[in-house]
Protein backbone atom coordinates (compact mmCIF):
# COMPACT_ATOMS: atom_id res chain seq x y z
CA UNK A 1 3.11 14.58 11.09
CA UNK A 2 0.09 13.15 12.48
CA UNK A 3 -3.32 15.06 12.74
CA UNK A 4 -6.00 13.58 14.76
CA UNK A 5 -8.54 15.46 17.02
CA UNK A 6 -8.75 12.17 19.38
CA UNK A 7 -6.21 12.39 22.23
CA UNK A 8 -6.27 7.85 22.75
CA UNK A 9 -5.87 7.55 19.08
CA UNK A 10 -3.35 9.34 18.32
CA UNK A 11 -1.30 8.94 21.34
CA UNK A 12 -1.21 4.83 20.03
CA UNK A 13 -0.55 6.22 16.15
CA UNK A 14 2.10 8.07 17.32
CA UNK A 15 3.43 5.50 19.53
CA UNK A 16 3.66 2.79 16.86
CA UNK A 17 5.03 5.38 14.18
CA UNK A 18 7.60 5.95 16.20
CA UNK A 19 8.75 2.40 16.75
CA UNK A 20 8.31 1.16 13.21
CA UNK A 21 9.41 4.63 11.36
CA UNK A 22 12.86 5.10 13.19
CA UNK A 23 14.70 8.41 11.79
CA UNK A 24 11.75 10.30 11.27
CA UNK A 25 10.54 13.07 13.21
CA UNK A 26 7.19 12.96 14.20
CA UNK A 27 5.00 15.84 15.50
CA UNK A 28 1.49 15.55 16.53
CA UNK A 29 -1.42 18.00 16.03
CA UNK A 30 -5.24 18.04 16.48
CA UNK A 31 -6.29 19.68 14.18
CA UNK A 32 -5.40 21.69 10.57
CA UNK A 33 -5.59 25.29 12.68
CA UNK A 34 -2.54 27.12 13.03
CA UNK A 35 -0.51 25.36 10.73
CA UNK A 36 2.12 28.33 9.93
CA UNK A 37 4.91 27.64 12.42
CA UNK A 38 5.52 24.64 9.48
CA UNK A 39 6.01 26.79 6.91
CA UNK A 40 9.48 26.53 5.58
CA UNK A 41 10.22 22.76 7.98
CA UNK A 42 11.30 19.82 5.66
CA UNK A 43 7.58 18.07 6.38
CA UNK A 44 7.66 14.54 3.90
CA UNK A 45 4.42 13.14 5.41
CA UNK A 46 1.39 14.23 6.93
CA UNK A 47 -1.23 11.81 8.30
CA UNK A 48 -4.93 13.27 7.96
CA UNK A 49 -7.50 11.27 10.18
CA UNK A 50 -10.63 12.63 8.55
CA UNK A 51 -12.94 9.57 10.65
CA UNK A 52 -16.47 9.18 8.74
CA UNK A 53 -16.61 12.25 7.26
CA UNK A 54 -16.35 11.84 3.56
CA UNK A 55 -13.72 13.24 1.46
CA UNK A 56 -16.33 15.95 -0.33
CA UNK A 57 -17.53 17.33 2.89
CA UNK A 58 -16.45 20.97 3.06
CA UNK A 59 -13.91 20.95 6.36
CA UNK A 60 -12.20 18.22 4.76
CA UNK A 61 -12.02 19.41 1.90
CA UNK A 62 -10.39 22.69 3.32
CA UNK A 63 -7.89 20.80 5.38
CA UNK A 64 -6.64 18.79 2.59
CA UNK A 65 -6.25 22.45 0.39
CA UNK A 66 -4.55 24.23 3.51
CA UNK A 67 -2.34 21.27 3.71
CA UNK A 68 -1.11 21.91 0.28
CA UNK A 69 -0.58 25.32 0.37
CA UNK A 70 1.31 24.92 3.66
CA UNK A 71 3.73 21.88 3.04
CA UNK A 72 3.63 21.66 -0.60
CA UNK A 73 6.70 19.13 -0.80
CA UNK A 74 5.04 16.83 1.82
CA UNK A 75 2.56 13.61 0.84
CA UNK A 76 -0.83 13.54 2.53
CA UNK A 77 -2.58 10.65 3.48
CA UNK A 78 -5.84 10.01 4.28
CA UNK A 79 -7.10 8.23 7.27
CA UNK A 80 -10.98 6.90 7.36
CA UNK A 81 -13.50 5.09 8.74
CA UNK A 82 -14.84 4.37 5.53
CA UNK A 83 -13.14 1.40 3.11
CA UNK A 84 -15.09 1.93 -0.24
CA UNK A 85 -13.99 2.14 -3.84
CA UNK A 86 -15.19 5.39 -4.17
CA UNK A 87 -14.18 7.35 -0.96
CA UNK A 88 -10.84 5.88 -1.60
CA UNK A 89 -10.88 7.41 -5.75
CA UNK A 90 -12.50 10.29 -4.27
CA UNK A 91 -9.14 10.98 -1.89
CA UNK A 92 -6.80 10.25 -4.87
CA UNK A 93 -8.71 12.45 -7.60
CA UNK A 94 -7.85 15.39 -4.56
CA UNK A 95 -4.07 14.66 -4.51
CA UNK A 96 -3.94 12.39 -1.47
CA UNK A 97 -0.79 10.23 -1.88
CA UNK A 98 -2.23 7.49 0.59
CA UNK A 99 -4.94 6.24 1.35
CA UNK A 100 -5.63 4.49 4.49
CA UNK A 101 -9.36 2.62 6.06
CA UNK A 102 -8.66 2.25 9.92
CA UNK A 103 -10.36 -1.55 8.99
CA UNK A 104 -6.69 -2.60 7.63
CA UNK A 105 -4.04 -4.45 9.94
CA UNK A 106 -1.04 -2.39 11.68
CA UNK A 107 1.10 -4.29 9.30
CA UNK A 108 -0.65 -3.36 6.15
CA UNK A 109 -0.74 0.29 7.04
CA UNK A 110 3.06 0.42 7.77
CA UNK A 111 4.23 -1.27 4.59
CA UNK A 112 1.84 1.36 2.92
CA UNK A 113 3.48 4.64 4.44
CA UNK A 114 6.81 3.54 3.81
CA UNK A 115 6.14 3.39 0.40
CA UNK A 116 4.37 6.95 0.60
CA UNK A 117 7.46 7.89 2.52
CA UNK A 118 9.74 6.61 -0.95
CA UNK A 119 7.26 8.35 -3.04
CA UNK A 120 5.24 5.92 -3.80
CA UNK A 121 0.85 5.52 -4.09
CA UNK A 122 -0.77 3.51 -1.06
CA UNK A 123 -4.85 2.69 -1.45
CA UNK A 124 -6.46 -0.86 -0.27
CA UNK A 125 -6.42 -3.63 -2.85
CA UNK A 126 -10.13 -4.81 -3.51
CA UNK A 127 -11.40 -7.85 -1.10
CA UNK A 128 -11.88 -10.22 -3.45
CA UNK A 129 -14.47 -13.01 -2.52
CA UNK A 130 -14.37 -16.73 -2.72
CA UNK A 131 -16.12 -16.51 -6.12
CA UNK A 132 -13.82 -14.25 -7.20
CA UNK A 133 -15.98 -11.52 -7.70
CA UNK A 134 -14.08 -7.92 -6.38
CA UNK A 135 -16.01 -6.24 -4.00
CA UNK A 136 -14.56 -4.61 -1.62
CA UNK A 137 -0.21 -3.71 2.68
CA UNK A 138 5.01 -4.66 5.89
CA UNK A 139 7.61 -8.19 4.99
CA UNK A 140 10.53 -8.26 3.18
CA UNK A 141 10.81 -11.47 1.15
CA UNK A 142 12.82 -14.09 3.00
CA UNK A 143 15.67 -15.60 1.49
CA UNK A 144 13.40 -18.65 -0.27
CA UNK A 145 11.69 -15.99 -2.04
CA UNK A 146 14.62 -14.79 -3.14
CA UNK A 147 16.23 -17.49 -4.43
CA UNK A 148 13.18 -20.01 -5.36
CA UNK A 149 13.88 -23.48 -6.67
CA UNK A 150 13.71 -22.87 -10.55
CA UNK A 151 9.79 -23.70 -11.92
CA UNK A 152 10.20 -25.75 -15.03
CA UNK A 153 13.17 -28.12 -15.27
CA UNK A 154 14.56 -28.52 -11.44
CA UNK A 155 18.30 -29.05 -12.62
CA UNK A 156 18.91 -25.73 -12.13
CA UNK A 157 19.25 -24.79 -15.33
CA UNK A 158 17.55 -21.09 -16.44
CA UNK A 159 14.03 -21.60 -18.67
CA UNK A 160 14.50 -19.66 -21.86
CA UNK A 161 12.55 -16.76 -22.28
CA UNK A 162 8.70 -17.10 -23.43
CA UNK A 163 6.14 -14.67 -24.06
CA UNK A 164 4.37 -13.51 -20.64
CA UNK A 165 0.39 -14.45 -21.22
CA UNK A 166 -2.20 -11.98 -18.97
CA UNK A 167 -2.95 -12.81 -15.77
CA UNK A 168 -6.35 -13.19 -14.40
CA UNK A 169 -7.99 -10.23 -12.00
CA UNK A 170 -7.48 -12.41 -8.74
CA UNK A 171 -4.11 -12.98 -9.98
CA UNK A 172 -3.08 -9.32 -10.86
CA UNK A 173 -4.85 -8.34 -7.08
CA UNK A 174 -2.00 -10.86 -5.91
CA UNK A 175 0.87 -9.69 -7.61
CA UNK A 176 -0.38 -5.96 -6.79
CA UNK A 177 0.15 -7.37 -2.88
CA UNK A 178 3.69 -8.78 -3.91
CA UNK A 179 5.14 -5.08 -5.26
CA UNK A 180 3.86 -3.86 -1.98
CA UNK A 181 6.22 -6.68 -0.67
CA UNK A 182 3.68 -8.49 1.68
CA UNK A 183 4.02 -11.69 3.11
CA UNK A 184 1.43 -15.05 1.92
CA UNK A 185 -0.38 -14.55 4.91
CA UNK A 186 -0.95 -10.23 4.93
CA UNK A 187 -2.42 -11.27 0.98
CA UNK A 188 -4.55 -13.58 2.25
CA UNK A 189 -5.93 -11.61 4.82
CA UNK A 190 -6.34 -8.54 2.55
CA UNK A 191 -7.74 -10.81 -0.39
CA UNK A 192 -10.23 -13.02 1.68
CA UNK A 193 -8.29 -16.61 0.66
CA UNK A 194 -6.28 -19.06 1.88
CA UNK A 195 -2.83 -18.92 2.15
CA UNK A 196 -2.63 -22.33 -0.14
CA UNK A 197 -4.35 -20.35 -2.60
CA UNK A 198 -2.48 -17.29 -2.51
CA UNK A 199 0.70 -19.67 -3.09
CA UNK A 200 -1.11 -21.23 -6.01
CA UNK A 201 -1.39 -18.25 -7.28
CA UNK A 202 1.88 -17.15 -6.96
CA UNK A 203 2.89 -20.12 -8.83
CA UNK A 204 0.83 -19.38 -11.70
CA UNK A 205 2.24 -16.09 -11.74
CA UNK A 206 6.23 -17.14 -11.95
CA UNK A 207 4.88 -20.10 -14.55
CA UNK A 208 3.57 -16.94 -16.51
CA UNK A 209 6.06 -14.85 -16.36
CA UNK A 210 8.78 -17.15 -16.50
CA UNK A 211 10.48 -16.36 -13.07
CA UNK A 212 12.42 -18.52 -10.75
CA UNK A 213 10.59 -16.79 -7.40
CA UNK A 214 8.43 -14.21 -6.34
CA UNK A 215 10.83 -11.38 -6.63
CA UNK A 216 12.16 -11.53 -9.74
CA UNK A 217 7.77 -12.32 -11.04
CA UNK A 218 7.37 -8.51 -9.78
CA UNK A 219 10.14 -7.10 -11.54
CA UNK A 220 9.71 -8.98 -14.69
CA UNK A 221 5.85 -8.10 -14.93
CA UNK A 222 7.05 -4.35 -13.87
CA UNK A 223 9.26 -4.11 -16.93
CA UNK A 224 6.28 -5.29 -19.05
CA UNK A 225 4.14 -2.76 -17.99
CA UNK A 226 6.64 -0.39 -18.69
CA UNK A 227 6.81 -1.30 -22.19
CA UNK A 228 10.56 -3.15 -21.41
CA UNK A 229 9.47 -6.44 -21.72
């Protein structure tokens, strides 16, 4: 569901939801008022476009807890004007499930709903800067991705296992992008680099984690997180 006071915007929201979220429903409303006649509907998303207001402002605030209480089972996300660290915590800490600045590509914001949609956590990754200070996600891998020439010996042979070493902040804002499954050139464009650099640091990641392509870097560095590996 899609709420959005602005008839132009979300006529085109609802237009491209429609053509890149095929099997889904999707109803339209204004605004949060007279919400009842979806009480008891199967409702698994519902798009709030709260424009500059911020999250803490007191109609927003209400819409998000009438949301709740009405569609309990369905994720809310956020859509705003605003692209900051904070308005983007601020959303999360109220038990937004996604949140989305109208600053990021079509691309980005449909890879991020579909993983709201698998019940999963969308919010921006930090623009990191040339100097790699942080300030401030839709591809599937192709089939090179999947099945990478192996990094270490080239014979084809599988490198024995070695213990993974930390990556670096730019590096772990990179393989953030690659669990979101985004192509070299969506990273670049959400990380402020090249997309030689984002491949060098792909390959730094697989060296590190001792994977043979992208795909299996993710699920490797996954499984360490969750205390498998």
């Amino acid at each position: 569901m899609i709420i959005e006071q602005h008839v132009l915007a979300r006529t085109c929201i609802l237009n491209i939801l429609k053509k890149e979220l095929t099997g889904f429903e999707i109803v339209e409303m204004a605004t949060t008022s007279g919400l009842n006649w979806l009480s008891g509907r199967d409702i698994r998303l519902i798009a709030l476009n709260i424009g500059h207001k911020p999250i803490t402002d007191p109609s927003i605030e209400e819409s998000l807890a009438l949301l709740a209480e009405t569609c309990p089972k369905a994720s809310i996300a956020v859509l705003s004007n605003r692209d900051d660290d904070a308005t983007a915590s601020a959303a999360m800490q109220r038990g937004v499930r996604g949140f989305f600045p109208t600053s990021i590509p079509v691309e980005v914001a449909i890879a991020g709903l579909r993983l709201v949609l698998a019940g999963g956590v969308y919010r921006p990754l930090p623009i990191v800067g040339q100097n790699g200070a942080s300030g401030h996600k839709a591809g599937c891998p192709d089939a090179s991705d999947l099945f990478g020439t192996n990094e270490g010996n080239g014979d084809g042979r599988i490198v024995p296992e070695k213990p993974m070493v930390d990556l670096t902040p730019r590096e772990q804002h990179v393989l953030e992008a690659l669990q979101l499954g985004l192509p070299n050139k969506l990273i670049a464009v959400r990380l402020n680099l090249s997309e030689n650099t984002v491949k060098m640091h792909i390959q730094r990641i697989m060296r590190k984690c001792s994977a043979h392509n992208r795909t299996e870097a993710v699920v490797r560095w996954s499984r360490r997180a969750n205390g498998h590996a």
